[in-house]
PDB file of N, CA and C in Angstrom:
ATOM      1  N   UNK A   1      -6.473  11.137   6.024  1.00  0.00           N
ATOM      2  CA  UNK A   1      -5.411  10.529   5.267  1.00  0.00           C
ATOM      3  C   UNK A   1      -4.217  11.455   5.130  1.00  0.00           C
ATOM      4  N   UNK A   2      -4.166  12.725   5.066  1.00  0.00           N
ATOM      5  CA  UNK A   2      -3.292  13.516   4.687  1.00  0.00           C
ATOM      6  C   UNK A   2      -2.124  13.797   6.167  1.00  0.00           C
ATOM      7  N   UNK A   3      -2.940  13.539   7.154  1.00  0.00           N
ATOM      8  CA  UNK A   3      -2.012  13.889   8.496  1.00  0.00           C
ATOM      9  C   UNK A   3      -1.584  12.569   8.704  1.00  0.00           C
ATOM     10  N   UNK A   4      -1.700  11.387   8.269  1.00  0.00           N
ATOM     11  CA  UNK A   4      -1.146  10.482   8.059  1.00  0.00           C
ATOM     12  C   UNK A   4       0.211  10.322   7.265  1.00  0.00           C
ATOM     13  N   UNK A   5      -0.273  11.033   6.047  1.00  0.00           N
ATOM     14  CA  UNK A   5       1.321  11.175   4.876  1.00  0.00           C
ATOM     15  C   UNK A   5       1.980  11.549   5.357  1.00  0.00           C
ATOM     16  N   UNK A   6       1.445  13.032   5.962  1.00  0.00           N
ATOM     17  CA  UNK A   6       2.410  13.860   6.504  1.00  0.00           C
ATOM     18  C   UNK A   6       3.353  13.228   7.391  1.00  0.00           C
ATOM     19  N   UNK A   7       2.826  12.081   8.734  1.00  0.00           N
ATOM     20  CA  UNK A   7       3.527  11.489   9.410  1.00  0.00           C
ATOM     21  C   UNK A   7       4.586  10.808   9.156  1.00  0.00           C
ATOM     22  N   UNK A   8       4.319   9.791   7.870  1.00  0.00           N
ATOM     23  CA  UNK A   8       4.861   9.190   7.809  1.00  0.00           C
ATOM     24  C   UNK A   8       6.017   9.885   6.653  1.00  0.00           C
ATOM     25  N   UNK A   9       6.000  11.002   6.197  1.00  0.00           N
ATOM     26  CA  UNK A   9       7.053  11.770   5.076  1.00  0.00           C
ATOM     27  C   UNK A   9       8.002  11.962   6.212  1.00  0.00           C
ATOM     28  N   UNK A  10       7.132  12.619   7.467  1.00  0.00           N
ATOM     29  CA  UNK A  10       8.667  12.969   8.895  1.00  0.00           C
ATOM     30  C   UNK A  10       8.867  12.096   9.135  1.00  0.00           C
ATOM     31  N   UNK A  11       8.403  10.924   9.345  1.00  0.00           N
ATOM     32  CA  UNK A  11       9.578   9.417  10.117  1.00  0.00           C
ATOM     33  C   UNK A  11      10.295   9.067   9.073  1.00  0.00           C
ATOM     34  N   UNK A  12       9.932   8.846   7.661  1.00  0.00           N
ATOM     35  CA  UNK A  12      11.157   8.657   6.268  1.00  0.00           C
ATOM     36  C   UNK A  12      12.285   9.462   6.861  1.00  0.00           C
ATOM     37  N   UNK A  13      11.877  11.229   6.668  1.00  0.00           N
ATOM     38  CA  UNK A  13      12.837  11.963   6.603  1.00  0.00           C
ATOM     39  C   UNK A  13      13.830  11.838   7.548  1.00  0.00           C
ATOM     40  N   UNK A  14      13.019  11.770   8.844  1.00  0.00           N
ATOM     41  CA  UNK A  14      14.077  11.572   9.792  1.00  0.00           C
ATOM     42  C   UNK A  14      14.999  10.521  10.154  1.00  0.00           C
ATOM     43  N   UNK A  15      14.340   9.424   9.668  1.00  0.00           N
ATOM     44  CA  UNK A  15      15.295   8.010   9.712  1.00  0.00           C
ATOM     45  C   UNK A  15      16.158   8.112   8.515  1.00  0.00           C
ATOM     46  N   UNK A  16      16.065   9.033   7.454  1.00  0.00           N
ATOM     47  CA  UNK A  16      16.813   9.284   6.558  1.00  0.00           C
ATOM     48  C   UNK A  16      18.233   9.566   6.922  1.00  0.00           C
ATOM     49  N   UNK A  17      17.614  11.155   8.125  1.00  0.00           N
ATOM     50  CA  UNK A  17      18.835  11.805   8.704  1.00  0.00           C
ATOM     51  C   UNK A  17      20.028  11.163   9.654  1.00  0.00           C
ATOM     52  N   UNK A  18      19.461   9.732  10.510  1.00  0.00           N
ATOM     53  CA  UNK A  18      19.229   9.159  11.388  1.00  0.00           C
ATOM     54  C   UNK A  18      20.735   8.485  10.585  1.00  0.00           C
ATOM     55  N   UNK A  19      20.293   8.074   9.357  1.00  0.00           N
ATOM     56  CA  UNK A  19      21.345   6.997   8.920  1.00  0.00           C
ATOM     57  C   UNK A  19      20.859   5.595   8.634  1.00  0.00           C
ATOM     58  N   UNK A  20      19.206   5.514   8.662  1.00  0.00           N
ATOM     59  CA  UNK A  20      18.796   4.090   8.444  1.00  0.00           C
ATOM     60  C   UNK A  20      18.498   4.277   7.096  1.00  0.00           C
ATOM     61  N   UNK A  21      19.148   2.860   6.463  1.00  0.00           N
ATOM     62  CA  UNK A  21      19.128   2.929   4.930  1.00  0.00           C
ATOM     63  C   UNK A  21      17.673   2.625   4.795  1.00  0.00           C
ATOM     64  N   UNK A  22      16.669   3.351   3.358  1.00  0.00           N
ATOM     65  CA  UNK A  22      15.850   3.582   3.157  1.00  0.00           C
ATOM     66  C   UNK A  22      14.883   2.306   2.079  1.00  0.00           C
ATOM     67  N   UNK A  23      16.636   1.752   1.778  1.00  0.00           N
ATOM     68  CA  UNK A  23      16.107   0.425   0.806  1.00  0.00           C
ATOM     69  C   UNK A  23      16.870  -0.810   1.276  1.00  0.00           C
ATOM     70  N   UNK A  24      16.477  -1.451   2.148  1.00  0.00           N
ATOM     71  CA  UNK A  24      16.998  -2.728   2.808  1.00  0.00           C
ATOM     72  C   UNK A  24      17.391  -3.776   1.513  1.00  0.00           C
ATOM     73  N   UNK A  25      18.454  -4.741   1.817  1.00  0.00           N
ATOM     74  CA  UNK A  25      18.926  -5.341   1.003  1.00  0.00           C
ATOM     75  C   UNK A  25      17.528  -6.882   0.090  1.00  0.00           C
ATOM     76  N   UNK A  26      16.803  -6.632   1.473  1.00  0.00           N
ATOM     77  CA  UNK A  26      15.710  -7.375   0.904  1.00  0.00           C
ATOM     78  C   UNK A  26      15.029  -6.876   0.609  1.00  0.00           C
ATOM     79  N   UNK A  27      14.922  -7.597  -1.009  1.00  0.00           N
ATOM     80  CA  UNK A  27      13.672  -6.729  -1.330  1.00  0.00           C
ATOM     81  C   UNK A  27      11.821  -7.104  -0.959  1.00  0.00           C
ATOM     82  N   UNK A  28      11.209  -6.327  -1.067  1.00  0.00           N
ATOM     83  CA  UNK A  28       9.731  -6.281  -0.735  1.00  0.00           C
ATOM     84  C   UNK A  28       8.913  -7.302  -1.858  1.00  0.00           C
ATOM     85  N   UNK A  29       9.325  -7.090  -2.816  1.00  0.00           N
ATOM     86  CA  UNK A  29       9.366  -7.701  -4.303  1.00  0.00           C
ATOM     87  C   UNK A  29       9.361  -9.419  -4.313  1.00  0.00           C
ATOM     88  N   UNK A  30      10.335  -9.988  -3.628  1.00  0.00           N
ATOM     89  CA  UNK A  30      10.545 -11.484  -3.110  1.00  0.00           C
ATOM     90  C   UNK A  30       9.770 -11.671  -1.808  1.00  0.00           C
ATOM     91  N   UNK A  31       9.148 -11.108  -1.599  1.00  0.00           N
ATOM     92  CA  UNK A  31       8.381 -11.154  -0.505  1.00  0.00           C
ATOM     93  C   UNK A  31       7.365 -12.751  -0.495  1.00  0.00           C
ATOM     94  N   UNK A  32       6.683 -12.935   0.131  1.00  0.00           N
ATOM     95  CA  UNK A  32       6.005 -14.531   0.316  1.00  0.00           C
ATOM     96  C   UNK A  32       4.260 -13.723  -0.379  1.00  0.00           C
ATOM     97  N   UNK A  33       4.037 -12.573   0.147  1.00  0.00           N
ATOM     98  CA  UNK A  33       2.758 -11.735  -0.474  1.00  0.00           C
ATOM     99  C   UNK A  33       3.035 -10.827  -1.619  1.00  0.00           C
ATOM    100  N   UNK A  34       3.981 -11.226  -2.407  1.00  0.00           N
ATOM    101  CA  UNK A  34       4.015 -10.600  -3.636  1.00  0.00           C
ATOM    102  C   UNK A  34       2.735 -11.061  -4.287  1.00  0.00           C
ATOM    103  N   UNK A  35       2.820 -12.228  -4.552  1.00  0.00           N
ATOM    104  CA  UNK A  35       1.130 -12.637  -5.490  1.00  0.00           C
ATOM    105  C   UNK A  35       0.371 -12.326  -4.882  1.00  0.00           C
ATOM    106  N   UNK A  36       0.293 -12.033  -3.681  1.00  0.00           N
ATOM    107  CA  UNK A  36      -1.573 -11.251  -3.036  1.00  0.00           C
ATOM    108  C   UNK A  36      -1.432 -10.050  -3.458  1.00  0.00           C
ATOM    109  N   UNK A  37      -0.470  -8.994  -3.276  1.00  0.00           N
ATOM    110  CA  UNK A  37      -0.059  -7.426  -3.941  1.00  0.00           C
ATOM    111  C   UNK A  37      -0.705  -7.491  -5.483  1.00  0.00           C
ATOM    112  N   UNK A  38      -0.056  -8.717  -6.331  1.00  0.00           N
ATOM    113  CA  UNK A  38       0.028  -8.686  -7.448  1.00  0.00           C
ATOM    114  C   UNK A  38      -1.744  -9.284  -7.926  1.00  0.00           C
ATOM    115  N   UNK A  39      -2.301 -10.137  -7.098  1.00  0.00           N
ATOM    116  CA  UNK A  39      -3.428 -10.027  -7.121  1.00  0.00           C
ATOM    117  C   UNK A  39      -4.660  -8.516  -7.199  1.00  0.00           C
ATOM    118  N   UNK A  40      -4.130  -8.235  -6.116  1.00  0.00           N
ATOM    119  CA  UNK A  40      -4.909  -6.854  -5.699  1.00  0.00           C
ATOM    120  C   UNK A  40      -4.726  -5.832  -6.719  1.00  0.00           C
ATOM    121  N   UNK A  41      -3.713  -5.598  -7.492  1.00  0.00           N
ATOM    122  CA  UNK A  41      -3.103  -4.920  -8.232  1.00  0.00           C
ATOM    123  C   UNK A  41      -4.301  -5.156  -9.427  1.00  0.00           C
ATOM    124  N   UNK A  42      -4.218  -6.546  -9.568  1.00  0.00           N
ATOM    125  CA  UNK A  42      -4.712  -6.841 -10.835  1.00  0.00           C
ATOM    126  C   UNK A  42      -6.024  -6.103 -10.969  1.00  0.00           C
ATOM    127  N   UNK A  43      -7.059  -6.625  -9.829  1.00  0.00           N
ATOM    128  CA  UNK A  43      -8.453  -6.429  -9.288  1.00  0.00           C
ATOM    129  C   UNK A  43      -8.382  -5.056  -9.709  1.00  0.00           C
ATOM    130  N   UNK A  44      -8.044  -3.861  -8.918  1.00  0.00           N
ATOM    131  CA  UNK A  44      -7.707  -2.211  -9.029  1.00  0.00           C
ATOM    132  C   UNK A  44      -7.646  -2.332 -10.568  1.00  0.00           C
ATOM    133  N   UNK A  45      -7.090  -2.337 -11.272  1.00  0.00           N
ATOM    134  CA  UNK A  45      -6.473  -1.986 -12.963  1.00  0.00           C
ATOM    135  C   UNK A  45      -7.714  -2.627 -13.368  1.00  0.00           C
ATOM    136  N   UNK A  46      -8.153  -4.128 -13.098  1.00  0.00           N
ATOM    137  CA  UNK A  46      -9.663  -4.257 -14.341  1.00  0.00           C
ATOM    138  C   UNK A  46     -10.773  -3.150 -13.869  1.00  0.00           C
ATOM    139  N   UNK A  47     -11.078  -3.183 -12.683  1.00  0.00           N
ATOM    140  CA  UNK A  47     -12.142  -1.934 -11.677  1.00  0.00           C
ATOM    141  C   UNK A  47     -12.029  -1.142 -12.836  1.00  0.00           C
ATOM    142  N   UNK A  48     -10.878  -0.143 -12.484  1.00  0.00           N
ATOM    143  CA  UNK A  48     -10.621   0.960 -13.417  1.00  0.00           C
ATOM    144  C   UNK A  48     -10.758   0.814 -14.671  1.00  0.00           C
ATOM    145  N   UNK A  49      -9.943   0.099 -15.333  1.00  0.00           N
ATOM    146  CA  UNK A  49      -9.808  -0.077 -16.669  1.00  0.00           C
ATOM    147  C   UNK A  49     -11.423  -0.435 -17.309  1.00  0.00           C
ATOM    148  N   UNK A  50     -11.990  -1.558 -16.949  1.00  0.00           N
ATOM    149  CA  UNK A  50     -13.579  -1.462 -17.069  1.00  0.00           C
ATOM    150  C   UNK A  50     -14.440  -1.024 -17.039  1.00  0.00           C
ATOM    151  N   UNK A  51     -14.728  -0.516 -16.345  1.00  0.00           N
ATOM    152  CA  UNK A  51     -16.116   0.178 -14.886  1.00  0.00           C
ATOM    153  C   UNK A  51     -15.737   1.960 -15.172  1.00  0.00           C
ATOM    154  N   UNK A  52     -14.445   2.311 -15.558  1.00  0.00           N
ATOM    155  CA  UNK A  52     -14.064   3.782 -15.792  1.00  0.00           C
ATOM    156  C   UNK A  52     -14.484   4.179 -14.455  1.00  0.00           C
ATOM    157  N   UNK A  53     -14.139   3.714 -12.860  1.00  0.00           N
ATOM    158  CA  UNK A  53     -14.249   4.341 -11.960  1.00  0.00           C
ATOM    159  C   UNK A  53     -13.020   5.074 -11.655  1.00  0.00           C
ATOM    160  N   UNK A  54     -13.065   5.959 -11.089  1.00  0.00           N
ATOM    161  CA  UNK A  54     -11.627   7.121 -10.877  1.00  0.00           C
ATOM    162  C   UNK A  54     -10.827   6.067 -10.151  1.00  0.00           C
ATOM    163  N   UNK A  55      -9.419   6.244 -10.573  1.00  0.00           N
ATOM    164  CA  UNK A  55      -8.776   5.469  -9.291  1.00  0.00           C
ATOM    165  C   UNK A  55      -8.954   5.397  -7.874  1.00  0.00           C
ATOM    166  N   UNK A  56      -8.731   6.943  -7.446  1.00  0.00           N
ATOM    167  CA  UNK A  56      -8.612   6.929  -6.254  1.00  0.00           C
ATOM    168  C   UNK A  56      -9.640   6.742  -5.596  1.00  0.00           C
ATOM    169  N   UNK A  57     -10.986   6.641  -5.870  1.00  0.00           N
ATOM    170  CA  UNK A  57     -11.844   5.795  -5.371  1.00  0.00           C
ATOM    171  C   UNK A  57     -12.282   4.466  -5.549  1.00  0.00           C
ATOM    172  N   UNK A  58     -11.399   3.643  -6.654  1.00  0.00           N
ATOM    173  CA  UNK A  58     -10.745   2.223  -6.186  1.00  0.00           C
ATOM    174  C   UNK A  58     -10.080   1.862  -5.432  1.00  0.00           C
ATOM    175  N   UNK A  59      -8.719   2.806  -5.484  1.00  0.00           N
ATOM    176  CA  UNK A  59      -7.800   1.978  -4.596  1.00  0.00           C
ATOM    177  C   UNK A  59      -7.991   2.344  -2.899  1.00  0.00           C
ATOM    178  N   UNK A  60      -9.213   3.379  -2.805  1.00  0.00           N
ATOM    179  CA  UNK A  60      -9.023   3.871  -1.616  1.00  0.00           C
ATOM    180  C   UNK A  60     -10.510   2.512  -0.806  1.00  0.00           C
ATOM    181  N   UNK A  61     -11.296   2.166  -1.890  1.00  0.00           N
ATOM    182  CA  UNK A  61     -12.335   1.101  -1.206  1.00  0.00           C
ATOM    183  C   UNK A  61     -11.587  -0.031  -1.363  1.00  0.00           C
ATOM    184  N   UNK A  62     -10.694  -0.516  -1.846  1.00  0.00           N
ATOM    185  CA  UNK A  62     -10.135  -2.156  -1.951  1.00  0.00           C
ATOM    186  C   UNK A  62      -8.931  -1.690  -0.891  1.00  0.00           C
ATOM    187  N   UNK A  63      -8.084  -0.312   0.022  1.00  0.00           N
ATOM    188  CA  UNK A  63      -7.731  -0.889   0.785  1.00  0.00           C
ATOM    189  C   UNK A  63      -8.476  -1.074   1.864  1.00  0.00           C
ATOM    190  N   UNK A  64      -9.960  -0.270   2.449  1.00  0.00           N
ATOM    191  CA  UNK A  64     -10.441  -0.686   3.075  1.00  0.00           C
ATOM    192  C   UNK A  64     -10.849  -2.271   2.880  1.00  0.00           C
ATOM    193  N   UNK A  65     -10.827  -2.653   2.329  1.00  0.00           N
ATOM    194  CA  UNK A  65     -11.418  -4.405   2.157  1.00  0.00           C
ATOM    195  C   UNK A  65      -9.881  -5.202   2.467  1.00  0.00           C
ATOM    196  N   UNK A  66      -9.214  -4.694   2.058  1.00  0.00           N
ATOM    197  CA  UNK A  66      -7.557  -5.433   2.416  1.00  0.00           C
ATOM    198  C   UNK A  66      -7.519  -5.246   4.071  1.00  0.00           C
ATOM    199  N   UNK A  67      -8.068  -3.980   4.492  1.00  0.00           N
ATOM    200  CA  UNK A  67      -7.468  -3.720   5.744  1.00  0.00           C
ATOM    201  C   UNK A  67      -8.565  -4.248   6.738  1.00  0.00           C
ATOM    202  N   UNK A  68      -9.613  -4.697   6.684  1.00  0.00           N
ATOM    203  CA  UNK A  68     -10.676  -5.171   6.474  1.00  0.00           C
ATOM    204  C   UNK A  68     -10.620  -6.553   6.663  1.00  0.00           C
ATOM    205  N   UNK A  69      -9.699  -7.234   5.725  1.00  0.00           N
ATOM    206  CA  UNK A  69      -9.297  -8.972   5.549  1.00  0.00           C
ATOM    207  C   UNK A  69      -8.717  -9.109   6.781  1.00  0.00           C
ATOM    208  N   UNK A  70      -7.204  -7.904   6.954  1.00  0.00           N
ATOM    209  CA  UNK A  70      -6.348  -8.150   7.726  1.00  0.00           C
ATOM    210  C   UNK A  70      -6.427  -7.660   8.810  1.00  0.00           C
ATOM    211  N   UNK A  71      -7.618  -7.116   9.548  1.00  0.00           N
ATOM    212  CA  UNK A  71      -8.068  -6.660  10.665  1.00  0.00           C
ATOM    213  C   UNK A  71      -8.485  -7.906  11.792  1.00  0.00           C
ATOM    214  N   UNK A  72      -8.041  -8.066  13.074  1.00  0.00           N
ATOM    215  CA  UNK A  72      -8.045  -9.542  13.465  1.00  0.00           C
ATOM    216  C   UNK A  72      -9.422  -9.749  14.040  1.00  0.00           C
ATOM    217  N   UNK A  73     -10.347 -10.832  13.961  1.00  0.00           N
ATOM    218  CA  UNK A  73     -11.451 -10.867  14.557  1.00  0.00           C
ATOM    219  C   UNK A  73     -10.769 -11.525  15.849  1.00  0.00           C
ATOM    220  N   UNK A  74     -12.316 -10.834  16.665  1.00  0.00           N
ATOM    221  CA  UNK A  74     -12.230 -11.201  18.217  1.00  0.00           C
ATOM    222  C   UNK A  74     -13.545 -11.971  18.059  1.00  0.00           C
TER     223      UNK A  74
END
């Protein structure tokens, strides 16, 4: 996971330098999967909030299950 961040902190930075604006006029927010985000969101916060499991071993097993949903079967 971490040589991942890392990747993706240098493509920010550099598209920073580049001149590509970093916050497009659309927002992510109006998106058509805001209520699935806002779903998932929810799920994570009762986990935690309930169960007293550490976050980051919530949010790190529900994105495997997101990525998981959205992984395409053959």
């Amino acid at each position: 996971m971490s040589l991942a961040s890392v990747l993706a902190a240098l493509a920010l930075r550099s598209a920073f330098h580049a001149g590509v604006p970093l916050f497009p006029r659309s927002s992510l927010a109006s998106s058509p999967l805001s209520p699935a985000r806002r779903a998932v969101g929810l799920v994570n916060g009762v986990i935690i909030a309930k169960n007293e499991v550490p976050a980051f071993i919530v949010t790190l097993g529900t994105s495997f299950i997101v990525r998981g949903i959205a992984y395409p079967h053959e």
